[in-house]
C-alpha atoms as a PDB file:
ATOM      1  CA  UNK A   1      25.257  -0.186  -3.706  1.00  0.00           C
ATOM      2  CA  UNK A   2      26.736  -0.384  -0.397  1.00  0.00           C
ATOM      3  CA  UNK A   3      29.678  -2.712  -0.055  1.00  0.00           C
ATOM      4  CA  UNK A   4      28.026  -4.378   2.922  1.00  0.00           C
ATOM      5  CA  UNK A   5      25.119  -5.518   1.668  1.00  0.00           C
ATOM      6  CA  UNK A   6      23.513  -7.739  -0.844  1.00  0.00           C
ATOM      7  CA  UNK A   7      22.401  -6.639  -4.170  1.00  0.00           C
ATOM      8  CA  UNK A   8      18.314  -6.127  -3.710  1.00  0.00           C
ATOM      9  CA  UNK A   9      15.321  -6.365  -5.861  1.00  0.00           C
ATOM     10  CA  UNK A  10      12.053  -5.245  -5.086  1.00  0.00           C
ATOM     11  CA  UNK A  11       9.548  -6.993  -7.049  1.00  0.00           C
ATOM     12  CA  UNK A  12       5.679  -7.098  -7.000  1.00  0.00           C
ATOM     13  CA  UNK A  13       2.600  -7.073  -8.827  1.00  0.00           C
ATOM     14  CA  UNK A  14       0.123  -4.447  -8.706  1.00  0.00           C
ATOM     15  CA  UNK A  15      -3.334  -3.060  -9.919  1.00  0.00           C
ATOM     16  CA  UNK A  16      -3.432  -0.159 -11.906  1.00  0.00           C
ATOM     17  CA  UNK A  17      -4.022   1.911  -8.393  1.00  0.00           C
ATOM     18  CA  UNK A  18      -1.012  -0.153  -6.770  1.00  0.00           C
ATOM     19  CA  UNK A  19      -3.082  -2.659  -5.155  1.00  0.00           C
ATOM     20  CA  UNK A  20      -0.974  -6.002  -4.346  1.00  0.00           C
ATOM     21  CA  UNK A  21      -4.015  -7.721  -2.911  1.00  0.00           C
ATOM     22  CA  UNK A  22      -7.796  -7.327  -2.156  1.00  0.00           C
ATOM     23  CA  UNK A  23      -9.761  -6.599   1.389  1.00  0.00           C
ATOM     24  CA  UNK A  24      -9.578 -10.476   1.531  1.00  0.00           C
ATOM     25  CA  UNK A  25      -6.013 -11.130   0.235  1.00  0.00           C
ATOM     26  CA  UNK A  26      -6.959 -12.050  -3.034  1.00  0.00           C
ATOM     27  CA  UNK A  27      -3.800 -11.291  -4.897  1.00  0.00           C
ATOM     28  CA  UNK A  28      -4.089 -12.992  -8.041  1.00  0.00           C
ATOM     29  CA  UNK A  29      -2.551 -10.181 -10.369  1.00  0.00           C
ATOM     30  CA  UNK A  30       0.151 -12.000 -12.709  1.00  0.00           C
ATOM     31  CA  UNK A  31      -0.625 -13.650 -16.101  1.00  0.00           C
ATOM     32  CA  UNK A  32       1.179 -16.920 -17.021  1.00  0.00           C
ATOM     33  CA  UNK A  33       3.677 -14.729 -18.694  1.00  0.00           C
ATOM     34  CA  UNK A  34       4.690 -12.544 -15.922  1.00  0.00           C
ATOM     35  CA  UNK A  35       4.843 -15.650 -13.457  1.00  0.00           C
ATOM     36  CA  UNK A  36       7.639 -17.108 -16.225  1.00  0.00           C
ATOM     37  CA  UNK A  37       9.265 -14.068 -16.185  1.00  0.00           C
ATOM     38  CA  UNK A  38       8.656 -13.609 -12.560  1.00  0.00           C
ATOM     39  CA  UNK A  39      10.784 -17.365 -11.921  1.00  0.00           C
ATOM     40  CA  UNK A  40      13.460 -16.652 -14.212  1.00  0.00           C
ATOM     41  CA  UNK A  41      14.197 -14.008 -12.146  1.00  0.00           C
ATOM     42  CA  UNK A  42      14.046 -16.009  -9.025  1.00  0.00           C
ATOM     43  CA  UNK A  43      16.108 -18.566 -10.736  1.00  0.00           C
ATOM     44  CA  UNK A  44      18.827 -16.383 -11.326  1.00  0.00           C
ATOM     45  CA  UNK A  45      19.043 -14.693  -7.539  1.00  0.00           C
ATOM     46  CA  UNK A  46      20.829 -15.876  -4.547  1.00  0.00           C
ATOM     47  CA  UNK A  47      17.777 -15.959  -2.193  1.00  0.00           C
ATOM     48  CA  UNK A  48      14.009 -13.963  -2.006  1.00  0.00           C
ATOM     49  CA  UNK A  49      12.839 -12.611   0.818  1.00  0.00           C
ATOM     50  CA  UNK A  50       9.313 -11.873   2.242  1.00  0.00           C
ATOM     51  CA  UNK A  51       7.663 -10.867   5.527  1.00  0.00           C
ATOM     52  CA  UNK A  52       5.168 -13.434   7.997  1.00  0.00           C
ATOM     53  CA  UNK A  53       2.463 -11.782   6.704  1.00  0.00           C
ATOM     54  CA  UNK A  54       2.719 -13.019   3.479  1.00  0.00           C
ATOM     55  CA  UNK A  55       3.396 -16.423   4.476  1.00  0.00           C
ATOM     56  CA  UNK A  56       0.218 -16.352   6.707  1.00  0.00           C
ATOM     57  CA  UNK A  57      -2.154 -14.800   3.684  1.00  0.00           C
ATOM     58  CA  UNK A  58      -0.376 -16.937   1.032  1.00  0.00           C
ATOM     59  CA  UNK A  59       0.860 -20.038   2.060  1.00  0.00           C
ATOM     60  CA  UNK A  60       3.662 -19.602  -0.517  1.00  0.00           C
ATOM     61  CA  UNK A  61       6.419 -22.203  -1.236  1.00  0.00           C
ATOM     62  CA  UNK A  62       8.568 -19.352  -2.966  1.00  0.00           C
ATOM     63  CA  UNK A  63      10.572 -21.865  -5.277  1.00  0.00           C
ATOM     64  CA  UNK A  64      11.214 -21.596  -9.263  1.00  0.00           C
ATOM     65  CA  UNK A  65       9.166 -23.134 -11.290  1.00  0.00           C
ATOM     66  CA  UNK A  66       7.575 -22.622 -14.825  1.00  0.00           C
ATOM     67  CA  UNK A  67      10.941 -22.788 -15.762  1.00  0.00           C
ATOM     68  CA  UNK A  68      14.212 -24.638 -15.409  1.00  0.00           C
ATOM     69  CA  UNK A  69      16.964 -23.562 -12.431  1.00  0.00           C
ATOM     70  CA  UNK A  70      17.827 -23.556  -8.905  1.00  0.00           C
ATOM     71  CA  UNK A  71      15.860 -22.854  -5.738  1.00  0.00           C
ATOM     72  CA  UNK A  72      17.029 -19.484  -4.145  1.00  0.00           C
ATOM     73  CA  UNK A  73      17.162 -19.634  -0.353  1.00  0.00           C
ATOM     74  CA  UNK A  74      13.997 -18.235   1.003  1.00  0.00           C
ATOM     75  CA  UNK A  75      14.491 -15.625   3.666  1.00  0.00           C
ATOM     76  CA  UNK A  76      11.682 -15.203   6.109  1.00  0.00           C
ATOM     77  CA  UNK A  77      11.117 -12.080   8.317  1.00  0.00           C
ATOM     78  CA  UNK A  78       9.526 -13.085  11.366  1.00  0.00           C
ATOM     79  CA  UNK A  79      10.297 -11.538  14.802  1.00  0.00           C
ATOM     80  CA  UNK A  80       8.371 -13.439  17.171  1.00  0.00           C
ATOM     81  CA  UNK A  81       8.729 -16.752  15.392  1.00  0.00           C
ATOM     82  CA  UNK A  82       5.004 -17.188  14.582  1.00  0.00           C
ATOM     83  CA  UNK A  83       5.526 -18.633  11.380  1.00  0.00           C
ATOM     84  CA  UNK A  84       2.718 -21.827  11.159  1.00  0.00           C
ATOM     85  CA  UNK A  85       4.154 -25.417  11.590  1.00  0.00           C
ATOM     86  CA  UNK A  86       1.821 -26.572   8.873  1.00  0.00           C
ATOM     87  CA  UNK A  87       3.045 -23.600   6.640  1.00  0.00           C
ATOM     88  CA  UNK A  88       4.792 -24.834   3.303  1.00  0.00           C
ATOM     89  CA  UNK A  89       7.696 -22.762   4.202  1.00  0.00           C
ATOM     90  CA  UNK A  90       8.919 -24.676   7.295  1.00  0.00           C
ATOM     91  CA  UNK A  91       7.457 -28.006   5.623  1.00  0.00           C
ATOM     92  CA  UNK A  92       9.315 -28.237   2.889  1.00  0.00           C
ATOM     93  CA  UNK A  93      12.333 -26.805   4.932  1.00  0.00           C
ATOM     94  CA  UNK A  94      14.502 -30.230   4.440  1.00  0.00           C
ATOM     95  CA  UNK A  95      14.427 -29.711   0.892  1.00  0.00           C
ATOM     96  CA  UNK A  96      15.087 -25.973   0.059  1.00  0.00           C
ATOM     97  CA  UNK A  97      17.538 -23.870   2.081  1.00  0.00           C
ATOM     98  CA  UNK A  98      15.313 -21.747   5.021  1.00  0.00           C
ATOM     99  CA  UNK A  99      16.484 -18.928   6.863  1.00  0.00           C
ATOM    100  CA  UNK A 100      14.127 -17.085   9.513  1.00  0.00           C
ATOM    101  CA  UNK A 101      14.982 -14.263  10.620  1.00  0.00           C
ATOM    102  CA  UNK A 102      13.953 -13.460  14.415  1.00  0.00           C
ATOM    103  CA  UNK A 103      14.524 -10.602  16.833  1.00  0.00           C
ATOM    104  CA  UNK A 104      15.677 -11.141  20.293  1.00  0.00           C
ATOM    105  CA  UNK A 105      12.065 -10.532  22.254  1.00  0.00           C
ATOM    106  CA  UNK A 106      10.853 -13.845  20.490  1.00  0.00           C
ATOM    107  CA  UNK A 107       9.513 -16.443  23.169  1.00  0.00           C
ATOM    108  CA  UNK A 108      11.258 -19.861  24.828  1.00  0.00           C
ATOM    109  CA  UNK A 109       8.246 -21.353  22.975  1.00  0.00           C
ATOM    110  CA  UNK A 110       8.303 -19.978  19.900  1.00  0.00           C
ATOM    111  CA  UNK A 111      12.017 -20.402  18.977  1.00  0.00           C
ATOM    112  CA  UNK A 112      11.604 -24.044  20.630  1.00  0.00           C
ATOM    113  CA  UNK A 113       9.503 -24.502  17.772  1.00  0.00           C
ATOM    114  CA  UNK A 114      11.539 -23.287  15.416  1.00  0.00           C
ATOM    115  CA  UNK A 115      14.605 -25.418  16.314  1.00  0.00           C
ATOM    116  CA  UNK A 116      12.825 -28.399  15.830  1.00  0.00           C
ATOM    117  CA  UNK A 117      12.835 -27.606  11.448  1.00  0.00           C
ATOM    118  CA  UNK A 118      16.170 -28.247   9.606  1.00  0.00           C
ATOM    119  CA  UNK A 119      16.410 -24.628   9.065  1.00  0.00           C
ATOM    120  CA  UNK A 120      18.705 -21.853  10.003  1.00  0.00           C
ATOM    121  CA  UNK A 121      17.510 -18.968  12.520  1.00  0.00           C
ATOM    122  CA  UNK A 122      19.132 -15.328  12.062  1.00  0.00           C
ATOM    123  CA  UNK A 123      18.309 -12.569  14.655  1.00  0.00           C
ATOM    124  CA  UNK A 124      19.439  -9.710  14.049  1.00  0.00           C
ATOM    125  CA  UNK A 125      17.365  -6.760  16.137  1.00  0.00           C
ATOM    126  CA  UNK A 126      16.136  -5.925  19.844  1.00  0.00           C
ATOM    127  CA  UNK A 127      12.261  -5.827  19.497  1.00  0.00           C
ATOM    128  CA  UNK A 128      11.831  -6.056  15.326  1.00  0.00           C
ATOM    129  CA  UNK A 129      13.916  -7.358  12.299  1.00  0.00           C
ATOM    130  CA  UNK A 130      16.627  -4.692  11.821  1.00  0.00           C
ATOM    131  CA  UNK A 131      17.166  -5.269   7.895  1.00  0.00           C
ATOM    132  CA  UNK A 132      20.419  -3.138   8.089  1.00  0.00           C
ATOM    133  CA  UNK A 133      22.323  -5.568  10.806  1.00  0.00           C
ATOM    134  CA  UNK A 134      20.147  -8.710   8.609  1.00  0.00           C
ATOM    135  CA  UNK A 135      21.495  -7.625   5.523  1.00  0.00           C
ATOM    136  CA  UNK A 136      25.263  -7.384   6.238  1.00  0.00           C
ATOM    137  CA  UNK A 137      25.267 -10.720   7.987  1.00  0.00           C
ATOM    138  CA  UNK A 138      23.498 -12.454   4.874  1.00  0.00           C
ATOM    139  CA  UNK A 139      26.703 -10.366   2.815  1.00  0.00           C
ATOM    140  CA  UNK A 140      28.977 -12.377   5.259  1.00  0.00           C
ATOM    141  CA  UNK A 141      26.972 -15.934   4.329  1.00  0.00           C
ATOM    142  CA  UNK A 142      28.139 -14.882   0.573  1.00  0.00           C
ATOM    143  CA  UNK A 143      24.436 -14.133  -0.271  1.00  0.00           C
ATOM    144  CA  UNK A 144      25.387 -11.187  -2.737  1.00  0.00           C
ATOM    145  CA  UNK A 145      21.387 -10.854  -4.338  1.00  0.00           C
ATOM    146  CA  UNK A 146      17.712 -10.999  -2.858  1.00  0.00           C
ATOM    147  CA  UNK A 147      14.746 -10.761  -4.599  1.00  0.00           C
ATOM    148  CA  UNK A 148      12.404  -9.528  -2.095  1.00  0.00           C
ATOM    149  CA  UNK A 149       8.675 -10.208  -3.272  1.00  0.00           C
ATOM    150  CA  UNK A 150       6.877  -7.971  -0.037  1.00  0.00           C
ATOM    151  CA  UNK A 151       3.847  -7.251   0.954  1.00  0.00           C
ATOM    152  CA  UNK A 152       3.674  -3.724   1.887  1.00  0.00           C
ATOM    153  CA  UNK A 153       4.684  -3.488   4.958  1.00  0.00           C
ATOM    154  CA  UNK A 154       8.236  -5.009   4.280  1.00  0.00           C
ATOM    155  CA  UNK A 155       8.765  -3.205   1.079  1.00  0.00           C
ATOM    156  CA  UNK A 156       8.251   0.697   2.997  1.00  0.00           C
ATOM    157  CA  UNK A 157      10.847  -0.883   5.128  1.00  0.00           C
ATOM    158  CA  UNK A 158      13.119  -1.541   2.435  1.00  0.00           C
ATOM    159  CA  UNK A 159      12.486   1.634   0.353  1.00  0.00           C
ATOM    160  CA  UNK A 160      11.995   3.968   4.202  1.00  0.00           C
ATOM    161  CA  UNK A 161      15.716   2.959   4.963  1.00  0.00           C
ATOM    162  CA  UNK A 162      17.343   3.624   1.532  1.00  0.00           C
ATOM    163  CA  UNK A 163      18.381  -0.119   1.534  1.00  0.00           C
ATOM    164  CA  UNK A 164      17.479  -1.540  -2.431  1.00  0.00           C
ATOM    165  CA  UNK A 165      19.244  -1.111  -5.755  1.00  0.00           C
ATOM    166  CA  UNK A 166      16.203  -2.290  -8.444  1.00  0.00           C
ATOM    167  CA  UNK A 167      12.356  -1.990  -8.727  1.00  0.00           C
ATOM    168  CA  UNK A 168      10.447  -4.282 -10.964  1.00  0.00           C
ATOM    169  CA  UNK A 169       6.488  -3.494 -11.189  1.00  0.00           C
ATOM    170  CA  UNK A 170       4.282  -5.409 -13.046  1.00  0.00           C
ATOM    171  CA  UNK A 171       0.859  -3.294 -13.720  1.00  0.00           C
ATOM    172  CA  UNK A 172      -2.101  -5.533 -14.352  1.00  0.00           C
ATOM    173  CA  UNK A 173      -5.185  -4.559 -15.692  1.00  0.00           C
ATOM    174  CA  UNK A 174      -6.896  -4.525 -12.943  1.00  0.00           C
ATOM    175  CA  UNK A 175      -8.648  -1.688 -10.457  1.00  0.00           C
ATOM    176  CA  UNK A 176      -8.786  -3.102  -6.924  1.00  0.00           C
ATOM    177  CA  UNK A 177     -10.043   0.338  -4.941  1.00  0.00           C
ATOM    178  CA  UNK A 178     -10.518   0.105  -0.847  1.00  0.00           C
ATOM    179  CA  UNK A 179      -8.896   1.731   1.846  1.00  0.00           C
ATOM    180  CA  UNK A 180      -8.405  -2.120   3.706  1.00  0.00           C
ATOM    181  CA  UNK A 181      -7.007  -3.549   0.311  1.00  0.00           C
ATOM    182  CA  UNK A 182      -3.073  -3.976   0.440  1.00  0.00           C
ATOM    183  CA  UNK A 183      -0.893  -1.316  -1.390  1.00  0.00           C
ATOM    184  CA  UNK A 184       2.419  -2.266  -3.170  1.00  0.00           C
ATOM    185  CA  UNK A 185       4.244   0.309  -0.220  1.00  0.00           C
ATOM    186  CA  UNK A 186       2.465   0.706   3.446  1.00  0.00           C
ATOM    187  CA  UNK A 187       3.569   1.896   6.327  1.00  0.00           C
ATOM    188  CA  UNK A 188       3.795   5.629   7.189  1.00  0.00           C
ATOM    189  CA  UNK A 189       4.915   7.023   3.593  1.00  0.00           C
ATOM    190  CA  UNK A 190       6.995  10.013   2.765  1.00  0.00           C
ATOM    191  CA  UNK A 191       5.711  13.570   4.038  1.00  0.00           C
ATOM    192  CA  UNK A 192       7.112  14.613   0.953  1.00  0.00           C
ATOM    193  CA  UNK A 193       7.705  13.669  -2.878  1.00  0.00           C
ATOM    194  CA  UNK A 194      11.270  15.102  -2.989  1.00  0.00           C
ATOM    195  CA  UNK A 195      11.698  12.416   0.559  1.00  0.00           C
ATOM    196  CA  UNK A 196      10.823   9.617  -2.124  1.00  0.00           C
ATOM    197  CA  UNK A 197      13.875   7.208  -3.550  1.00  0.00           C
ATOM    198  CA  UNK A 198      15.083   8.930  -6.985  1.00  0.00           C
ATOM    199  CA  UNK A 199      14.379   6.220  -9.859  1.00  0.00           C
ATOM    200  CA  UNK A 200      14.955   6.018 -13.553  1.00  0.00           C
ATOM    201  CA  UNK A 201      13.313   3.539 -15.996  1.00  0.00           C
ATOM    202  CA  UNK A 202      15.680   1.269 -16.935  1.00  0.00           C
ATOM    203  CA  UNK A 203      13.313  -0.763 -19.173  1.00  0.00           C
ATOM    204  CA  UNK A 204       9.649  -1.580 -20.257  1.00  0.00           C
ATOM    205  CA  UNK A 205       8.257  -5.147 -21.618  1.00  0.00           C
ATOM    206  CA  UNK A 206       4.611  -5.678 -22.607  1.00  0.00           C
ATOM    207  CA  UNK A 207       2.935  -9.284 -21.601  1.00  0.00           C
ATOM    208  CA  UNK A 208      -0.114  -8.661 -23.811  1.00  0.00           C
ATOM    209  CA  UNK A 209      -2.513  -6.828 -20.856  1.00  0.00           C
ATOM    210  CA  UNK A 210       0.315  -6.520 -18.464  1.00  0.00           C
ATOM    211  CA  UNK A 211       3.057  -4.038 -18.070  1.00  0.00           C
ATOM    212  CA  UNK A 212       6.358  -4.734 -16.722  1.00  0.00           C
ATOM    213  CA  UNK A 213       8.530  -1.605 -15.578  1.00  0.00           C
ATOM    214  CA  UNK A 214      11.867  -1.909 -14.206  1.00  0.00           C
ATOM    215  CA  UNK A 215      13.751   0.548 -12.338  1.00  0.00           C
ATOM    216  CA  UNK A 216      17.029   1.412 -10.918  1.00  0.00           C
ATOM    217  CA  UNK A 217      17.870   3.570  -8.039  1.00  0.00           C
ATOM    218  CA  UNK A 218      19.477   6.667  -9.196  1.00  0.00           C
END
């Protein structure tokens, strides 16, 4: 792991042909056991991170419960600042630590918005989020782990620039099929296998119907 950085988790849950949603965003895939399992690990992380696009499908509140411990911070990649002002995120900002991260081509308006929730705002980037610059000035904050629970388009990011340590897949029993339906990784994808991130199976745990794989960069 670089020195710079925090220590990073990917985490997701797929269908058996590494669908993380349907056509319509349905993305329903954990059991009751995997969500335990799933907030333990949150518990136990500094913050978890997730793109606008998940926040504008899911509506999530990205806190621990199911179990018993403390609220990461919840990291928020959002260049233009278009997260919703009704969204649970920036509601339930006075409660639970908030970051949003912005670039520097987000509007008067938008980041006017923004400053009006008891939050903190990050930029780091001209035109997008640039997760190399984000991720050493969260390392400087004394955030030292992220979970970072997608979708697809923020996880090629992560995995595209090298810039994650551990990979934890749950496989459900399901098969989602479509072309529109969300994949674990979008994005452009590696022209070749031997481009791909090296991995090696650190462990296995069966949840009855569900499969939970863990990884670690080699």
């Amino acid at each position: 792991m670089e020195n710079s950085r925090p220590f990073v988790i990917l985490s997701a849950a797929t269908s058996i042909d590494g669908k993380i949603a349907t056509k319509t965003g349905d993305s329903k895939l954990s059991s009751k056991q995997d969500s335990v399992r799933l907030h333990k690990l949150r518990s136990k992380v500094d913050a978890i991170l997730v793109g606008k696009n998940t926040v504008f499908v899911d509506d999530p509140l990205l806190t621990v419960r199911h179990t018993i411990g403390k609220n990461p911070i919840r990291i928020i990649l959002d260049s233009n600042g278009t997260i919703p002002e009704k969204s649970k995120i920036l509601q339930t900002c006075n409660k639970i630590e908030t970051i949003i991260v912005i670039s520097k081509k987000i509007t008067k308006s938008n980041l006017k918005k923004l400053n009006k929730f008891p939050l903190e705002i990050i930029t780091a980037g001209e035109k997008s989020v640039n997760l190399k610059l984000l991720l050493q000035k969260l390392s400087q904050k004394n955030i030292k782990s992220i979970l970072v629970e997608g979708g697809g388009t923020t996880n090629w990011e992560f995995i595209k620039h090298n810039i994650f340590d551990e990979l934890i897949i749950t496989l459900s029993p399901f098969i989602i099929g479509g072309i529109d339906s969300i994949s674990f990784v979008e994005g452009q994808g590696f022209p070749k296998i031997s481009k791909s991130p090296n991995l090696r199976l650190k462990s296995t745990t069966r949840l009855k119907n569900h499969l939970v794989l863990h990884y670690a960069k080699v």
